[in-house]
PDB file of N, CA and C in Angstrom:
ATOM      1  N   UNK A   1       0.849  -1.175   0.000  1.00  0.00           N
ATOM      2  CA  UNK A   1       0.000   0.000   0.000  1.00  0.00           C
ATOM      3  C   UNK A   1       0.891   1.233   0.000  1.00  0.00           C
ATOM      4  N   UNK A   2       0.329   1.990  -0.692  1.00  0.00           N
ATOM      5  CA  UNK A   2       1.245   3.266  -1.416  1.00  0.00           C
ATOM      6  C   UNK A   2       0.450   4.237  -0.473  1.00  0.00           C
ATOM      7  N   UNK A   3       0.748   5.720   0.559  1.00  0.00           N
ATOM      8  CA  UNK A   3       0.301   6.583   0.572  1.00  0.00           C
ATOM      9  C   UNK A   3       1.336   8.155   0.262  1.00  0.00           C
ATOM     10  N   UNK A   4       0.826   8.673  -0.642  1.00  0.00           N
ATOM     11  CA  UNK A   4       1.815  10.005  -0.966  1.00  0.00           C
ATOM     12  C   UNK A   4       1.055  11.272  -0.358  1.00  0.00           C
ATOM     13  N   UNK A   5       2.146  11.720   0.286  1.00  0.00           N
ATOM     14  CA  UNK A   5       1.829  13.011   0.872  1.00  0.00           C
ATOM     15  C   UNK A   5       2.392  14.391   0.255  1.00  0.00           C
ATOM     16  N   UNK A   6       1.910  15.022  -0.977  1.00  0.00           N
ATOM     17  CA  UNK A   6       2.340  16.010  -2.182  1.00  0.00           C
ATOM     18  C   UNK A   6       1.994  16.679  -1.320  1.00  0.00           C
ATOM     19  N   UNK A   7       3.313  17.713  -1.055  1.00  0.00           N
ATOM     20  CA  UNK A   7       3.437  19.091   0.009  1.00  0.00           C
ATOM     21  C   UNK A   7       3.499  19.575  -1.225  1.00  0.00           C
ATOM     22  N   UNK A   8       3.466  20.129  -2.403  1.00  0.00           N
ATOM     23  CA  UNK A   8       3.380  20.835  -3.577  1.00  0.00           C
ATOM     24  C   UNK A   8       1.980  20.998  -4.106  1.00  0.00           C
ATOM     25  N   UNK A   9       1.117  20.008  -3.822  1.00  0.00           N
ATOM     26  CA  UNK A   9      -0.177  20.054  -4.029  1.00  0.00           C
ATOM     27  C   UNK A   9      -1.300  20.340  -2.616  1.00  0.00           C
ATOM     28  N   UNK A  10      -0.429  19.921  -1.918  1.00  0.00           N
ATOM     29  CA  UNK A  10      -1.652  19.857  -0.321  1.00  0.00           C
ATOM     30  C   UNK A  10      -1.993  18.910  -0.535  1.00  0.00           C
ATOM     31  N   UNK A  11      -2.125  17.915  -0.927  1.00  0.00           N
ATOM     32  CA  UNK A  11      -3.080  16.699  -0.946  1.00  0.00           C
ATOM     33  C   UNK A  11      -2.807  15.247  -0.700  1.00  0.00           C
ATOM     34  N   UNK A  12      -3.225  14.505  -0.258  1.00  0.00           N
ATOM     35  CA  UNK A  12      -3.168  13.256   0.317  1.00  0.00           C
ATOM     36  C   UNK A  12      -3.027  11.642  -0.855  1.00  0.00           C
ATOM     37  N   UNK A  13      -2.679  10.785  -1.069  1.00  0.00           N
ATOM     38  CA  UNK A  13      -3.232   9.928  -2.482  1.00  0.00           C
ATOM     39  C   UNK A  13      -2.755   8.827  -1.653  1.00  0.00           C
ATOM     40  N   UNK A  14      -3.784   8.068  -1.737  1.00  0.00           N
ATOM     41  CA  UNK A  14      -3.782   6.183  -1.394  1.00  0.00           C
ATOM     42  C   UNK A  14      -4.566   5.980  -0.279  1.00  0.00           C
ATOM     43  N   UNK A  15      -5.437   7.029   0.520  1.00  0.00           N
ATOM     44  CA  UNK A  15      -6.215   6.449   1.180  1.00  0.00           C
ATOM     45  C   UNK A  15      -7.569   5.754   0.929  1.00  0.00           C
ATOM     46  N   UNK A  16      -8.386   6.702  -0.530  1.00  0.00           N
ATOM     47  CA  UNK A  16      -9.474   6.007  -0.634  1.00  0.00           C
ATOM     48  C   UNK A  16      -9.237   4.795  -1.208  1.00  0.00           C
ATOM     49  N   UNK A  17     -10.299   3.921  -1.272  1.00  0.00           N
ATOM     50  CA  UNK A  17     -10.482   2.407  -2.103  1.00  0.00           C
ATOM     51  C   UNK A  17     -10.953   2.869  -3.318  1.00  0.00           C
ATOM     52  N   UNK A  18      -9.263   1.734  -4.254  1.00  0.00           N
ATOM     53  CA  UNK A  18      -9.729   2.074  -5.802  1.00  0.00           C
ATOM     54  C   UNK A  18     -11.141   1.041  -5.948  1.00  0.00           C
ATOM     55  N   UNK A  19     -10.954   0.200  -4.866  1.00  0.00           N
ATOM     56  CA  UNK A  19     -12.569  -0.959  -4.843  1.00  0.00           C
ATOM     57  C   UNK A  19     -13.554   0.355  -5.487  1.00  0.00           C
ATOM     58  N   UNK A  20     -13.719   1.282  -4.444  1.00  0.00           N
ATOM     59  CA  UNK A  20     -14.995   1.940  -4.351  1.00  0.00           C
ATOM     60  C   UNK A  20     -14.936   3.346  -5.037  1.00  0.00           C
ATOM     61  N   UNK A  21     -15.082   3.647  -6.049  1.00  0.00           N
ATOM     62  CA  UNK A  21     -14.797   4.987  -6.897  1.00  0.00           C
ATOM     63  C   UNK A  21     -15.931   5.653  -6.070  1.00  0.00           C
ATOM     64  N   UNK A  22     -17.183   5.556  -5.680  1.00  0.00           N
ATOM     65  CA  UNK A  22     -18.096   6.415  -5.525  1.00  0.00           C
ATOM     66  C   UNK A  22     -17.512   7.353  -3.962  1.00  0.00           C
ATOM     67  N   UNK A  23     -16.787   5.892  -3.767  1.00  0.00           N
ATOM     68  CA  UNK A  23     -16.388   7.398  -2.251  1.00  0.00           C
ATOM     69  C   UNK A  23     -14.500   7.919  -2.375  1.00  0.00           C
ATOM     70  N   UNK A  24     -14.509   7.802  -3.224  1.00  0.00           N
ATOM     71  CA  UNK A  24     -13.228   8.859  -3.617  1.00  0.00           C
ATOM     72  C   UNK A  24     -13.627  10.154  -3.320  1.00  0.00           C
ATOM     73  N   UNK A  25     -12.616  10.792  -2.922  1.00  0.00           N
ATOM     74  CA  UNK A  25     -12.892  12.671  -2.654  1.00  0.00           C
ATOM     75  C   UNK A  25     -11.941  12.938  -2.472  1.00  0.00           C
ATOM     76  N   UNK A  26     -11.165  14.632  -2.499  1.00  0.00           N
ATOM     77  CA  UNK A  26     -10.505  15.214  -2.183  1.00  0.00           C
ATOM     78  C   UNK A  26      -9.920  14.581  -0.997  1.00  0.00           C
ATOM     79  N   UNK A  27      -8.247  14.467  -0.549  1.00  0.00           N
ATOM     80  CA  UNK A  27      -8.116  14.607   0.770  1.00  0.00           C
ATOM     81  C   UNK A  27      -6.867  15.861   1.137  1.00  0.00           C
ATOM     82  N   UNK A  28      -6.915  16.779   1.416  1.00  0.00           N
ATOM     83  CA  UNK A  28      -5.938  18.092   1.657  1.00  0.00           C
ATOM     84  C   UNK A  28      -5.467  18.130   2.866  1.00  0.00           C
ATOM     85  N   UNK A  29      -4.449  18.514   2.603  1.00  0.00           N
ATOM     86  CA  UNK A  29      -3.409  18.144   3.624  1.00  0.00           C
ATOM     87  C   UNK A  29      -3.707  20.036   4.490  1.00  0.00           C
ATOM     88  N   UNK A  30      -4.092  19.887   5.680  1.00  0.00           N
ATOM     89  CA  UNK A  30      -4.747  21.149   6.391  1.00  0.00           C
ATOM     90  C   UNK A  30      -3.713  21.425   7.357  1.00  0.00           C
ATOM     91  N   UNK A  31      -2.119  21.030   7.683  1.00  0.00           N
ATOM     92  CA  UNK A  31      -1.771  21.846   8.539  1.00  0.00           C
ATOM     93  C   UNK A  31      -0.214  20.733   8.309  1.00  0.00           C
ATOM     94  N   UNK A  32       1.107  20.972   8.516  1.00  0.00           N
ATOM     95  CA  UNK A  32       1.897  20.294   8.807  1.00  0.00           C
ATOM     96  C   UNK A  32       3.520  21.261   9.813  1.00  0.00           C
ATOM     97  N   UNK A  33       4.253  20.626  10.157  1.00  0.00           N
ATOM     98  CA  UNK A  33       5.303  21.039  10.840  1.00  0.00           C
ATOM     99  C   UNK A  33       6.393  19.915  10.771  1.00  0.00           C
ATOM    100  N   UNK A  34       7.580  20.143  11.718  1.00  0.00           N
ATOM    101  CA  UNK A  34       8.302  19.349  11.622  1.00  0.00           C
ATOM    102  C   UNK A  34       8.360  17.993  12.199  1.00  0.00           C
ATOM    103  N   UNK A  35       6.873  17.753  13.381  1.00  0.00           N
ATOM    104  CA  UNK A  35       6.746  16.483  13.646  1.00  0.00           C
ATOM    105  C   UNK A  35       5.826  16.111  13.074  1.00  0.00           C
ATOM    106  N   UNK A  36       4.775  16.634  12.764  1.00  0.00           N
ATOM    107  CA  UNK A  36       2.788  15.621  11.938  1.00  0.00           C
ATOM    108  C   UNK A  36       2.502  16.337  10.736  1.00  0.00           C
ATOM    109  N   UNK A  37       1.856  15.768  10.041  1.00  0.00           N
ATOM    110  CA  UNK A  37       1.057  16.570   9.325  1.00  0.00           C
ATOM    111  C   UNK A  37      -0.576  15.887   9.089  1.00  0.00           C
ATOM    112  N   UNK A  38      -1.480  16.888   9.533  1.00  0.00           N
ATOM    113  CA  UNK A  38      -2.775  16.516   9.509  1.00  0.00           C
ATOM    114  C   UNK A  38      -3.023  16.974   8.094  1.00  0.00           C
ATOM    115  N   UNK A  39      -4.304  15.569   7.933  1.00  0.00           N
ATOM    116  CA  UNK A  39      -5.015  15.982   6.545  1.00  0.00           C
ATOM    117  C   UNK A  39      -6.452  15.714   7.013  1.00  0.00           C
ATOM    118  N   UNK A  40      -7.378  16.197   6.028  1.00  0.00           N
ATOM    119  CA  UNK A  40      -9.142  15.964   6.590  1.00  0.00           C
ATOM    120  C   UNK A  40      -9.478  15.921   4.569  1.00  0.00           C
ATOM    121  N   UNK A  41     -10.734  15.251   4.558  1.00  0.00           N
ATOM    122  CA  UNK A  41     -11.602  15.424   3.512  1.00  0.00           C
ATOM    123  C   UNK A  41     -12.731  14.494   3.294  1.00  0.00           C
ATOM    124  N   UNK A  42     -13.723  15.456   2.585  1.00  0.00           N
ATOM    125  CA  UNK A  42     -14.999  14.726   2.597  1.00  0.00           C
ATOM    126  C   UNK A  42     -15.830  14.997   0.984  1.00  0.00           C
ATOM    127  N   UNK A  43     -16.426  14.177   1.061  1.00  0.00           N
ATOM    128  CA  UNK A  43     -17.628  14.324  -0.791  1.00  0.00           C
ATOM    129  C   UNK A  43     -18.827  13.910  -0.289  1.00  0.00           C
ATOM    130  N   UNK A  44     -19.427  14.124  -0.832  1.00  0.00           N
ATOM    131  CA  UNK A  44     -20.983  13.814  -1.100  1.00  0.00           C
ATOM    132  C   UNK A  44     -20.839  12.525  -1.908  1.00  0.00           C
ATOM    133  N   UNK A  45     -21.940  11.344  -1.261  1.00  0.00           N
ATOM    134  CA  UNK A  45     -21.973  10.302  -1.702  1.00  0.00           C
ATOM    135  C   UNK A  45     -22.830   9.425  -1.757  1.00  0.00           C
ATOM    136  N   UNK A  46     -23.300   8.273  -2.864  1.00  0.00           N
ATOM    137  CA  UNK A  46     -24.127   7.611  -2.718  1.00  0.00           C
ATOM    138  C   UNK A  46     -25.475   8.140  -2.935  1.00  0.00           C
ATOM    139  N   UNK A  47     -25.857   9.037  -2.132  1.00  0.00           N
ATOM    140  CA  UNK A  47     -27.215   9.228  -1.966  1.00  0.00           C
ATOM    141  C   UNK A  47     -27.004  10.553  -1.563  1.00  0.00           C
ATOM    142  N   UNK A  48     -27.614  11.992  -1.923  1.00  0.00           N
ATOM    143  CA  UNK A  48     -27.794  13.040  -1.614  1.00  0.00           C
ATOM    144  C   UNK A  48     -26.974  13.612  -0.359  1.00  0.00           C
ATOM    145  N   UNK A  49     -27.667  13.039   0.569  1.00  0.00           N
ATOM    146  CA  UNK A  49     -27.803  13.500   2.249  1.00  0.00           C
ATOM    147  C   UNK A  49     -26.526  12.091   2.558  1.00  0.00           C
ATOM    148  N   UNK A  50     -26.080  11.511   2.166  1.00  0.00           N
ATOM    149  CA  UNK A  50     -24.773  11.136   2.592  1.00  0.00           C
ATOM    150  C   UNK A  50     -23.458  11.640   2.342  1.00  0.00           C
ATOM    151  N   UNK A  51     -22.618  11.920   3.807  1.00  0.00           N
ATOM    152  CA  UNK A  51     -21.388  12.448   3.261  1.00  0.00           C
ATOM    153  C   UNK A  51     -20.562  11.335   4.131  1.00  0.00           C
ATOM    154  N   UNK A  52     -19.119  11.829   3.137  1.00  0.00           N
ATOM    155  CA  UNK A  52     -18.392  10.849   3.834  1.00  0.00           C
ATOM    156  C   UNK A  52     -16.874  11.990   3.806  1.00  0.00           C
ATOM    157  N   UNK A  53     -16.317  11.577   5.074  1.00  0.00           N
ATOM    158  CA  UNK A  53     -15.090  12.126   5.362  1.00  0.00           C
ATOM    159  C   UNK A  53     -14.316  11.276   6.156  1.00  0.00           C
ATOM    160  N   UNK A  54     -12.488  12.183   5.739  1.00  0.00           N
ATOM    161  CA  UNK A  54     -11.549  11.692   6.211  1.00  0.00           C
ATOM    162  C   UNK A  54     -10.667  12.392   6.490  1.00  0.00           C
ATOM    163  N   UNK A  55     -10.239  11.682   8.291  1.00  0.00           N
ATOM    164  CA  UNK A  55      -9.573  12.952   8.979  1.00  0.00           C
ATOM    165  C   UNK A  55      -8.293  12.266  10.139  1.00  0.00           C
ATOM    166  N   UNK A  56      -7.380  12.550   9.452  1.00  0.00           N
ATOM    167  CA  UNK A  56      -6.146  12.073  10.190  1.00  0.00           C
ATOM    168  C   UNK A  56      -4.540  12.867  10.444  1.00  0.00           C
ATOM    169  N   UNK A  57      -3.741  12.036  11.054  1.00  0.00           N
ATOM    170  CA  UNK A  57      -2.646  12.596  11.313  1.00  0.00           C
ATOM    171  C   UNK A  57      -1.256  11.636  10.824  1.00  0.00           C
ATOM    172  N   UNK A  58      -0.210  11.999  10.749  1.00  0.00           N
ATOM    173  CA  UNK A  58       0.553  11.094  10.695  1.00  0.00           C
ATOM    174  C   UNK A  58       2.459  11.714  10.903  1.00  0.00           C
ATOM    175  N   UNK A  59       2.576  11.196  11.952  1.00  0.00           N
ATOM    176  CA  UNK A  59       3.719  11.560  12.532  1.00  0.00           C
ATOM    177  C   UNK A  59       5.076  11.423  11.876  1.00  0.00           C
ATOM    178  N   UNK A  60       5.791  12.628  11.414  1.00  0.00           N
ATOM    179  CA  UNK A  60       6.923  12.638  10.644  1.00  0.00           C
ATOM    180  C   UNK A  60       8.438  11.804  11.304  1.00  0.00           C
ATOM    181  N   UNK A  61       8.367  11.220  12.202  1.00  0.00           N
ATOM    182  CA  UNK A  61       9.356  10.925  13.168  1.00  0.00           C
ATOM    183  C   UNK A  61       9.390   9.533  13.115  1.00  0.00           C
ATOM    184  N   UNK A  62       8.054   8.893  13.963  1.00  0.00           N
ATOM    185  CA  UNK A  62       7.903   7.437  13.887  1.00  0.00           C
ATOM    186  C   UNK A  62       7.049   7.025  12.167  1.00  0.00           C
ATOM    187  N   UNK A  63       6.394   7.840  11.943  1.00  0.00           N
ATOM    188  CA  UNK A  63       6.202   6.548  10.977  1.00  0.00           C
ATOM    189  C   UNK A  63       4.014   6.370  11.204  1.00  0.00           C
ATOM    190  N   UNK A  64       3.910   6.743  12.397  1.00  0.00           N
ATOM    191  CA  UNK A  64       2.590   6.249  13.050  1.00  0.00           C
ATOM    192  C   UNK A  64       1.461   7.275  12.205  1.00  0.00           C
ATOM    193  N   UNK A  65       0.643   6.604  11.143  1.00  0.00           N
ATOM    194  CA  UNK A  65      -0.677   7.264  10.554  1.00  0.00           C
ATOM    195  C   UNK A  65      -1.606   7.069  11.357  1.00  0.00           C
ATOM    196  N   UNK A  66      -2.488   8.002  11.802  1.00  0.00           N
ATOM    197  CA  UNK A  66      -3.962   7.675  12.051  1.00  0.00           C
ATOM    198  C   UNK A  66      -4.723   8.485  11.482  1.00  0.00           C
ATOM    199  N   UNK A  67      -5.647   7.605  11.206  1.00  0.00           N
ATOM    200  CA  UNK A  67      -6.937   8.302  10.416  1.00  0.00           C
ATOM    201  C   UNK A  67      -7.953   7.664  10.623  1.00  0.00           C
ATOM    202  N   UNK A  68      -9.484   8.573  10.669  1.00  0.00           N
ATOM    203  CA  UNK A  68     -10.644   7.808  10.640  1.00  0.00           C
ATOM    204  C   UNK A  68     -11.594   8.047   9.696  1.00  0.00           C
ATOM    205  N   UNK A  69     -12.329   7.350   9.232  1.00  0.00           N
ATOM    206  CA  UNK A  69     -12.931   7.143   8.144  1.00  0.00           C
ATOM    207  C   UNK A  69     -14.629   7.002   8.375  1.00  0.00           C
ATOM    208  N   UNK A  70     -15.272   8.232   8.317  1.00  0.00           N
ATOM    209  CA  UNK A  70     -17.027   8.385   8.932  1.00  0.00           C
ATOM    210  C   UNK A  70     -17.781   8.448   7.274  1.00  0.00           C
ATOM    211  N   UNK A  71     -18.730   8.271   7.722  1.00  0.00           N
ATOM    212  CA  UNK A  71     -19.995   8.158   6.453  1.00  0.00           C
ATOM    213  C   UNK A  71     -21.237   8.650   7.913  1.00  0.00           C
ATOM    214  N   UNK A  72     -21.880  10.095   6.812  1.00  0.00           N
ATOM    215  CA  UNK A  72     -22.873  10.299   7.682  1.00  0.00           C
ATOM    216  C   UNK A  72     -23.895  10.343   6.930  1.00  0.00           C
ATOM    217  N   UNK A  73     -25.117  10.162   7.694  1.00  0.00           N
ATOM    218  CA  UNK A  73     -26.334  10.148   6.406  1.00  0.00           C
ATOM    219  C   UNK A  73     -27.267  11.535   7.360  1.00  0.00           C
ATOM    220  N   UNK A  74     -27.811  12.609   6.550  1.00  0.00           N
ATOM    221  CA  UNK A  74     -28.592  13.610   6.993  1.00  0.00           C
ATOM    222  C   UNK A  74     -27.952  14.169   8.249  1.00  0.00           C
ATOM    223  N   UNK A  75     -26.440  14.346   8.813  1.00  0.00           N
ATOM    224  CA  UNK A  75     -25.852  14.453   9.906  1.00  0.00           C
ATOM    225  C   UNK A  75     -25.593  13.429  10.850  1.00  0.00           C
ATOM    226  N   UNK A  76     -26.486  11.958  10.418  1.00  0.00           N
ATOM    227  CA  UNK A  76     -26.405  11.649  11.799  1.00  0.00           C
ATOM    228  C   UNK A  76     -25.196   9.858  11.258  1.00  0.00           C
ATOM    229  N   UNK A  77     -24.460   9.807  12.121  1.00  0.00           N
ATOM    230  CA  UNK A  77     -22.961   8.757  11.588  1.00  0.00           C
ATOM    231  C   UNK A  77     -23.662   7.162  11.428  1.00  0.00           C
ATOM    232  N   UNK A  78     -23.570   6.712  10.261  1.00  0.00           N
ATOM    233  CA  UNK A  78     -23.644   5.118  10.174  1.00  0.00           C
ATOM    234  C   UNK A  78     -22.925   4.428  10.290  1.00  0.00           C
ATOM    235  N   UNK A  79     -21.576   5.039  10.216  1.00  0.00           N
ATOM    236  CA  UNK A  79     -20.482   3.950   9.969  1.00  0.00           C
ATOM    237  C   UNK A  79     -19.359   4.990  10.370  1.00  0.00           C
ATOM    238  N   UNK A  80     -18.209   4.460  11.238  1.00  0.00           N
ATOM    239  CA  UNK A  80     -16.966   5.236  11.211  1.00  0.00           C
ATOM    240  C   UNK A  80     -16.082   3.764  12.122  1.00  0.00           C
ATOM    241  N   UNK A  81     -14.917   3.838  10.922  1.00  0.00           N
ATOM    242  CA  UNK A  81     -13.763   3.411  11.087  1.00  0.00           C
ATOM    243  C   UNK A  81     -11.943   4.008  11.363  1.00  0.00           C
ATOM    244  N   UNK A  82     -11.726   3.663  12.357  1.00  0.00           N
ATOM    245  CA  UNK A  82     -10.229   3.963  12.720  1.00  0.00           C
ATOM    246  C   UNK A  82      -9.446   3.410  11.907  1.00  0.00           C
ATOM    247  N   UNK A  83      -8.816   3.768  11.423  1.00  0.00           N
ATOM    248  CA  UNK A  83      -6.867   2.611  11.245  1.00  0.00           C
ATOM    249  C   UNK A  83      -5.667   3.812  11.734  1.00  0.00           C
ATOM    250  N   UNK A  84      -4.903   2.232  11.857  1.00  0.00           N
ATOM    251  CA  UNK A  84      -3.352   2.940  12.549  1.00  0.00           C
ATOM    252  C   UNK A  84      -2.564   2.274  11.729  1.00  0.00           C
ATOM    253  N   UNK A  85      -2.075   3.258  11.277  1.00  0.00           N
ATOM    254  CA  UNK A  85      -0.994   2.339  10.052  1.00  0.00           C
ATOM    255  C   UNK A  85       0.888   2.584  10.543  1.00  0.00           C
ATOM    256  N   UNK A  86       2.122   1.569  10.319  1.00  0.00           N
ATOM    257  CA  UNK A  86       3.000   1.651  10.456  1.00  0.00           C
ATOM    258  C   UNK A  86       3.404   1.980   9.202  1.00  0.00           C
ATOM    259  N   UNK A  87       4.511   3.841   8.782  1.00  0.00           N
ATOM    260  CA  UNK A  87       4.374   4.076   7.277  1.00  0.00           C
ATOM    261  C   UNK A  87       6.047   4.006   7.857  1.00  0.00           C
ATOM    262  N   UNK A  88       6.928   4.356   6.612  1.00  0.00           N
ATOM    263  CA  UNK A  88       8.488   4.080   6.384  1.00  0.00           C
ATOM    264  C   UNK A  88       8.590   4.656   4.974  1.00  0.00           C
ATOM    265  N   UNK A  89       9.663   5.867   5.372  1.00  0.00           N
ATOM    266  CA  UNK A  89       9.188   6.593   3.695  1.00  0.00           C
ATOM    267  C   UNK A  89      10.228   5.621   2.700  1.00  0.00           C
ATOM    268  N   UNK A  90       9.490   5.886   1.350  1.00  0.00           N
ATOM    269  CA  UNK A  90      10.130   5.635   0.327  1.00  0.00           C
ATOM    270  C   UNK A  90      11.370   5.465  -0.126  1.00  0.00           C
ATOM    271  N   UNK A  91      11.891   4.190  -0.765  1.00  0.00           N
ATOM    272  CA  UNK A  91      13.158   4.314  -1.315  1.00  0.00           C
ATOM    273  C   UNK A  91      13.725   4.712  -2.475  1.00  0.00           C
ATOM    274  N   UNK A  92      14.723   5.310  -2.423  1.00  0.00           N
ATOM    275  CA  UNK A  92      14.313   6.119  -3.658  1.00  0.00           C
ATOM    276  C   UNK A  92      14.874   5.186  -4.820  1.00  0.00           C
ATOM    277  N   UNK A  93      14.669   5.444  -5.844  1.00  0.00           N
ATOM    278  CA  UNK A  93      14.548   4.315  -6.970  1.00  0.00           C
ATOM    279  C   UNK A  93      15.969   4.226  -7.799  1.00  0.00           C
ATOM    280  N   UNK A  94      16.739   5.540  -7.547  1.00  0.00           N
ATOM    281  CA  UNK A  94      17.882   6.252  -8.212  1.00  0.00           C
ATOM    282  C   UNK A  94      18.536   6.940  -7.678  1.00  0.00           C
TER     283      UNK A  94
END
């Protein structure tokens, strides 16, 4: 599993499921420093009055992602999932 964090773009790539195109959305990277950088994002999905968002952190030091993953329908939450991921940056190819 690939996640890229484009500080040139703000934006997040490899969290949504290529399984599930309908809940792909934006994810922007909303704040970083020299230890974390938080990202959040959400789309409209499925059905009108469903949204779904994603809102995490991930520590520049250890390695430690967290993020959670909500689907709300008319405001009120059906579904929300945690993960904690162990990341290790990239090698470079060249």
């Amino acid at each position: 599993m690939s996640i890229i964090f484009n500080f040139t773009t703000r934006t997040v790539q490899g969290i949504n499921s290529p399984a599930f195109p309908e809940l792909n959305y934006p994810i922007k990277i909303t704040g970083a420093d020299d230890v974390a950088v938080a990202f959040r994002g959400s789309g409209q999905v499925l059905h009108p009055q469903r949204v779904a968002s994603t809102e995490g952190t991930i520590d520049r030091i250890t390695g430690d992602l967290e993020f959670t993953e909500t689907l709300a329908d008319g405001g009120k939450v059906i579904s929300q999932t945690n993960y904690a991921l162990k990341c290790r940056p990239a090698q470079r190819m060249f």
